[in-house]
N, C-alpha and C. Protein backbone atom coordinates (compact mmCIF):
# COMPACT_ATOMS: atom_id res chain seq x y z
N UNK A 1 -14.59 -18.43 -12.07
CA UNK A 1 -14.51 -17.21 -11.26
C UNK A 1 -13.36 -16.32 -11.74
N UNK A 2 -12.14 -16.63 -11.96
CA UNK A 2 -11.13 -16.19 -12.34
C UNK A 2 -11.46 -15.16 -13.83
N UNK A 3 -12.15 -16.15 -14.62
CA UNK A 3 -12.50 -15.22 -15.84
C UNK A 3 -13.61 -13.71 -15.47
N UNK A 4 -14.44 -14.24 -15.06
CA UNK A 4 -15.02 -12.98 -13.81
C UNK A 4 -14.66 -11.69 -13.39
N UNK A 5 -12.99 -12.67 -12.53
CA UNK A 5 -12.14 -11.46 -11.51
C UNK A 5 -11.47 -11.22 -12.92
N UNK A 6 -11.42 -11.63 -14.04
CA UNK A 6 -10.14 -10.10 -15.00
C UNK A 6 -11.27 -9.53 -15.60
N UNK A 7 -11.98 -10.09 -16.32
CA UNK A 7 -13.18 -9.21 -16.67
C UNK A 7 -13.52 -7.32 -15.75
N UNK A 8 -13.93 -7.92 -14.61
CA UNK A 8 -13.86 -6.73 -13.38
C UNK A 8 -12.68 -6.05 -13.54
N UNK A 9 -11.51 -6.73 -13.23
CA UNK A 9 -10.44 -5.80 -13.59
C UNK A 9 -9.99 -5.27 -14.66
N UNK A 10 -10.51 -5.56 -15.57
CA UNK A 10 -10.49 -4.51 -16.67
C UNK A 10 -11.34 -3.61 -16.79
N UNK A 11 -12.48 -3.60 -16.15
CA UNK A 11 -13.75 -2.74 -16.05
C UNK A 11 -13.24 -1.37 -15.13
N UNK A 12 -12.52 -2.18 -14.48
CA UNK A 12 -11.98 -1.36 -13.53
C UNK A 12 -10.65 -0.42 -13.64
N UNK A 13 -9.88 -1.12 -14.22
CA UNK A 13 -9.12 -0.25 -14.71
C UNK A 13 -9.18 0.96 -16.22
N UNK A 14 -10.20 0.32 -16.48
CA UNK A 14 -10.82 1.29 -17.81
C UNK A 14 -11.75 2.73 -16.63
N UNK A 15 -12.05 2.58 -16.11
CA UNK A 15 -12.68 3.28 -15.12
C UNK A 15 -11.33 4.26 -14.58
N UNK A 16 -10.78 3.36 -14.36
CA UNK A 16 -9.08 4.34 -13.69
C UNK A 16 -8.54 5.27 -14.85
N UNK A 17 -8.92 4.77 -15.77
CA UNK A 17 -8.22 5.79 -17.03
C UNK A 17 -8.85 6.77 -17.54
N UNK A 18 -9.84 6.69 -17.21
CA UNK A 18 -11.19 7.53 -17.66
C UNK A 18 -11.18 8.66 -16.86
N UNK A 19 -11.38 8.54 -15.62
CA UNK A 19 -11.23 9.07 -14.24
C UNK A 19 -9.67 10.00 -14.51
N UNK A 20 -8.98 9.47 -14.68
CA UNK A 20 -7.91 10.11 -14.80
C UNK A 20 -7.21 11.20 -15.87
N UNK A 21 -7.72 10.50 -17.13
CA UNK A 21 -8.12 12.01 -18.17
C UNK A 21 -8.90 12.57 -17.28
N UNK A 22 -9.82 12.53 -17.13
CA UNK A 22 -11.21 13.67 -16.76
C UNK A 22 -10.10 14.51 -15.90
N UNK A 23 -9.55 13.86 -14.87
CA UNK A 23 -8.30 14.40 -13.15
C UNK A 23 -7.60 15.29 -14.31
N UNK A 24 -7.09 15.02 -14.66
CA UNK A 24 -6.06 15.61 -16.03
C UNK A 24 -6.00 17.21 -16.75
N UNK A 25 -7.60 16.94 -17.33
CA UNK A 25 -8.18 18.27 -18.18
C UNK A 25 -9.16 19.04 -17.37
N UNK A 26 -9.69 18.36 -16.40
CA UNK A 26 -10.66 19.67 -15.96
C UNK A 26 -10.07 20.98 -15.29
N UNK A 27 -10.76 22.06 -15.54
CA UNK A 27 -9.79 23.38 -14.86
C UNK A 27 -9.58 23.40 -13.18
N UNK A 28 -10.90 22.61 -12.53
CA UNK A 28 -11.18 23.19 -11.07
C UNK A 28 -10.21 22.34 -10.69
N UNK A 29 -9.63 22.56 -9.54
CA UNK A 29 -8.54 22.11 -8.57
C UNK A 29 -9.23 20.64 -7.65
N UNK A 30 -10.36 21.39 -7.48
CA UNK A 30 -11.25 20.59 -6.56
C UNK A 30 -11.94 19.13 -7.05
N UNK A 31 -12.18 19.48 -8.24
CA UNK A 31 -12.37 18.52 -9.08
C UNK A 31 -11.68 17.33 -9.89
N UNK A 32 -10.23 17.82 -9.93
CA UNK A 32 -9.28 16.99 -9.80
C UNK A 32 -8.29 16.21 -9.06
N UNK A 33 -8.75 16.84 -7.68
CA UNK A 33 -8.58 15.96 -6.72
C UNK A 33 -9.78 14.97 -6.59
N UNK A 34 -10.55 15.62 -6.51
CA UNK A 34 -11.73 14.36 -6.46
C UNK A 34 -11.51 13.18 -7.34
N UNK A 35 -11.00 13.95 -8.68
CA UNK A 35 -11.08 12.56 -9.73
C UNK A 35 -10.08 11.68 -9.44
N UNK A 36 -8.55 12.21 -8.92
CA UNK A 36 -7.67 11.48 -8.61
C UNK A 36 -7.52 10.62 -7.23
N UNK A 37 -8.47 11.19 -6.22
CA UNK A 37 -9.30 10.25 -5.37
C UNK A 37 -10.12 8.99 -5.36
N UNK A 38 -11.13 9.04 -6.78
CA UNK A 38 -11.96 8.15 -7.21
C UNK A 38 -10.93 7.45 -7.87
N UNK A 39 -10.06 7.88 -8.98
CA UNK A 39 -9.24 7.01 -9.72
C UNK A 39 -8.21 5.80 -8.98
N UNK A 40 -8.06 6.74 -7.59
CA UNK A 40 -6.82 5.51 -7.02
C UNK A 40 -7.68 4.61 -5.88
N UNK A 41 -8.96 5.06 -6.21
CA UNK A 41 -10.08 3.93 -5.70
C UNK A 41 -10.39 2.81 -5.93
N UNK A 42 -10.36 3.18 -7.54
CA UNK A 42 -10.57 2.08 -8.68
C UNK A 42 -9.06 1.53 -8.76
N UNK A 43 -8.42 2.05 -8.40
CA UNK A 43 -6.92 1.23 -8.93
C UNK A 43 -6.55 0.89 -7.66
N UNK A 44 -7.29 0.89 -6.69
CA UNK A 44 -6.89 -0.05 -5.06
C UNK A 44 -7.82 -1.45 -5.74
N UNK A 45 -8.64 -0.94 -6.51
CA UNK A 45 -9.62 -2.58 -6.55
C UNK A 45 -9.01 -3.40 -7.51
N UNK A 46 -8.26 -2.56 -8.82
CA UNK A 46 -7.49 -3.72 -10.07
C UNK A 46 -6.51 -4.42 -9.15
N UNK A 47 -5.96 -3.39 -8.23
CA UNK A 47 -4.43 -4.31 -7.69
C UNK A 47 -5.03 -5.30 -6.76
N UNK A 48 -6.33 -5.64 -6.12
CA UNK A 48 -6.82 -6.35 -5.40
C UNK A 48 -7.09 -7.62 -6.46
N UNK A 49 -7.67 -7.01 -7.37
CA UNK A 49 -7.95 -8.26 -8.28
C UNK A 49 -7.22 -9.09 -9.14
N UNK A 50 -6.01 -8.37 -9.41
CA UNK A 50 -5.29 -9.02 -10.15
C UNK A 50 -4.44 -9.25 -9.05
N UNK A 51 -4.40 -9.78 -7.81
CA UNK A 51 -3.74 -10.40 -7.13
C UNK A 51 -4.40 -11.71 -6.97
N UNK A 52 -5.52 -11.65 -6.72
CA UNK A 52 -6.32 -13.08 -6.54
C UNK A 52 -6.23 -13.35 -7.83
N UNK A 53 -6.10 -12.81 -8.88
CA UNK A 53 -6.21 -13.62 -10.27
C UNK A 53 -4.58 -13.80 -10.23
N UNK A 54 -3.77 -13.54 -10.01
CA UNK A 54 -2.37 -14.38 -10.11
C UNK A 54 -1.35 -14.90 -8.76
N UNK A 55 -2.05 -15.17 -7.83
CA UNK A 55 -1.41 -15.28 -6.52
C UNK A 55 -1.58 -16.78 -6.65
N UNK A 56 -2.59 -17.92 -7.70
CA UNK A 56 -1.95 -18.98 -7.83
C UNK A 56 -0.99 -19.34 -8.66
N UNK A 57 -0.34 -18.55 -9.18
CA UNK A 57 0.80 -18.38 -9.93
C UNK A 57 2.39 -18.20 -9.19
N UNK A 58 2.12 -17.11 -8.23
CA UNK A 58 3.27 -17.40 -7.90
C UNK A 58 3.08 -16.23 -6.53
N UNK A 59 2.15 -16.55 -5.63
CA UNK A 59 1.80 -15.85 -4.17
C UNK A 59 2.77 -14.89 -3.66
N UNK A 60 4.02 -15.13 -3.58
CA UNK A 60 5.35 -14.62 -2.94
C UNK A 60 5.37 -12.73 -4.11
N UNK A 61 5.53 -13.26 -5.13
CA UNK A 61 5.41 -12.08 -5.77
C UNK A 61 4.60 -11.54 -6.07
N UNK A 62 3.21 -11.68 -6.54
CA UNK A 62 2.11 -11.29 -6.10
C UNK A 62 1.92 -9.85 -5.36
N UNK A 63 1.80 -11.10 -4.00
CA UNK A 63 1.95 -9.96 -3.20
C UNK A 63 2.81 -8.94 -3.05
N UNK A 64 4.05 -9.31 -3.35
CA UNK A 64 5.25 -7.70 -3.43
C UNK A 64 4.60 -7.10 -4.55
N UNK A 65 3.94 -7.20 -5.96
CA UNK A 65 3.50 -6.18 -6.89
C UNK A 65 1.97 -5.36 -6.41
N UNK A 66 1.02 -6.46 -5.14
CA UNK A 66 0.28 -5.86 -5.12
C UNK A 66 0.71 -4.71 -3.62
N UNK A 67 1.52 -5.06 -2.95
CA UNK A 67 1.93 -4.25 -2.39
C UNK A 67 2.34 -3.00 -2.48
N UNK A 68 3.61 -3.16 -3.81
CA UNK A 68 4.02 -1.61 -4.20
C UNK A 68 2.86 -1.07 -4.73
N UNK A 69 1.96 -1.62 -5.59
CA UNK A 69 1.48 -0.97 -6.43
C UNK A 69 0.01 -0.27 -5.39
N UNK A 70 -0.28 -0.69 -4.30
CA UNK A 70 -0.94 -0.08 -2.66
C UNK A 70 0.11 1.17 -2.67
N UNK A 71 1.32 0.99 -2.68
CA UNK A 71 2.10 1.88 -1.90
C UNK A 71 1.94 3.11 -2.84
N UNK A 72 1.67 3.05 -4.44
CA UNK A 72 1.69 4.09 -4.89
C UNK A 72 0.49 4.36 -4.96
N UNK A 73 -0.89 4.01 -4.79
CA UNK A 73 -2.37 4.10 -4.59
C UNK A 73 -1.72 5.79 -3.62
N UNK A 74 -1.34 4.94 -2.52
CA UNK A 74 -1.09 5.72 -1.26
C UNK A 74 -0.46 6.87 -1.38
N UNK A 75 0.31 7.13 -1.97
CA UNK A 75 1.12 8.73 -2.17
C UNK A 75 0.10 9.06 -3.65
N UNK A 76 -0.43 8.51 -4.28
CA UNK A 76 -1.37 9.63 -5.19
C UNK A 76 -2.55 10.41 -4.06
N UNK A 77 -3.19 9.12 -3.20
CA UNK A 77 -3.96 9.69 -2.17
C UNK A 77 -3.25 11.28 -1.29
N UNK A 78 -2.16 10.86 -0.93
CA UNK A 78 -1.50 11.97 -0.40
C UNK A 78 -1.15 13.66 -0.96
N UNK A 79 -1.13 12.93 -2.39
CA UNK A 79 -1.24 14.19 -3.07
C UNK A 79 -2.03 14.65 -3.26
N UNK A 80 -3.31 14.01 -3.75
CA UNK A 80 -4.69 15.01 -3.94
C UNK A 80 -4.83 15.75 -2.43
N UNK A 81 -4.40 14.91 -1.55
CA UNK A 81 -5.00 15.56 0.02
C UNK A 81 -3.90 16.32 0.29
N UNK A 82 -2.79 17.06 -0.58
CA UNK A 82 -1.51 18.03 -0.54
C UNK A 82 -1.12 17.56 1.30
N UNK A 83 -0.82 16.22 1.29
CA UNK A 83 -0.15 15.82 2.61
C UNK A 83 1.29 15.00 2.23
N UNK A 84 1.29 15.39 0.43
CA UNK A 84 2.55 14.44 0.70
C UNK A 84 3.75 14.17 0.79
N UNK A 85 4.51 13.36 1.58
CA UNK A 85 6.14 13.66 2.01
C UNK A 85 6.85 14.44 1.00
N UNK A 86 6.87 14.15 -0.43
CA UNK A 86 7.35 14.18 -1.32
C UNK A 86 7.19 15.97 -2.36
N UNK A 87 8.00 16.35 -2.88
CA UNK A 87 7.74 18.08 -3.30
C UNK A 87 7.72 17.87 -4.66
């Protein structure tokens, strides 16, 4: 299963990068929020997966990397939706 869950997460994060050029170069505004919407979609699911693929490694930290790395999912979300704390 494990070989599986990185497989996916690389599928997935190749998806995040892709998504994210596209967020990058296209001209419309609208459209790059969208992409940077979809992109931190796909990169809520790598940090999901590469937690179950290394949380028998060492659980405690794990979870603090899959945490921060939620926390910054979360302020890209904020920015495409121009809600965020940050200028």
């Amino acid at each position: 299963m494990s070989r599986f869950q990185a497989r996916l997460a690389g599928i997935f994060y190749l998806l995040t990068i892709v998504v994210g050029v596209f967020a990058a170069f296209v001209p419309s505004r609208q459209l790059s929020d969208a992409g940077n919407l979809i992109g931190s979609a796909f990169y809520v699911v790598v940090t999901i997966l590469l937690y179950l693929i290394l949380k028998p490694v060492n659980p405690a930290l794990s979870l603090i990397a899959a945490l921060i790395s939620l926390a910054g999912c979360t302020v890209g979300v904020l920015e495409a939706l121009h809600r965020s704390p940050f200028s």
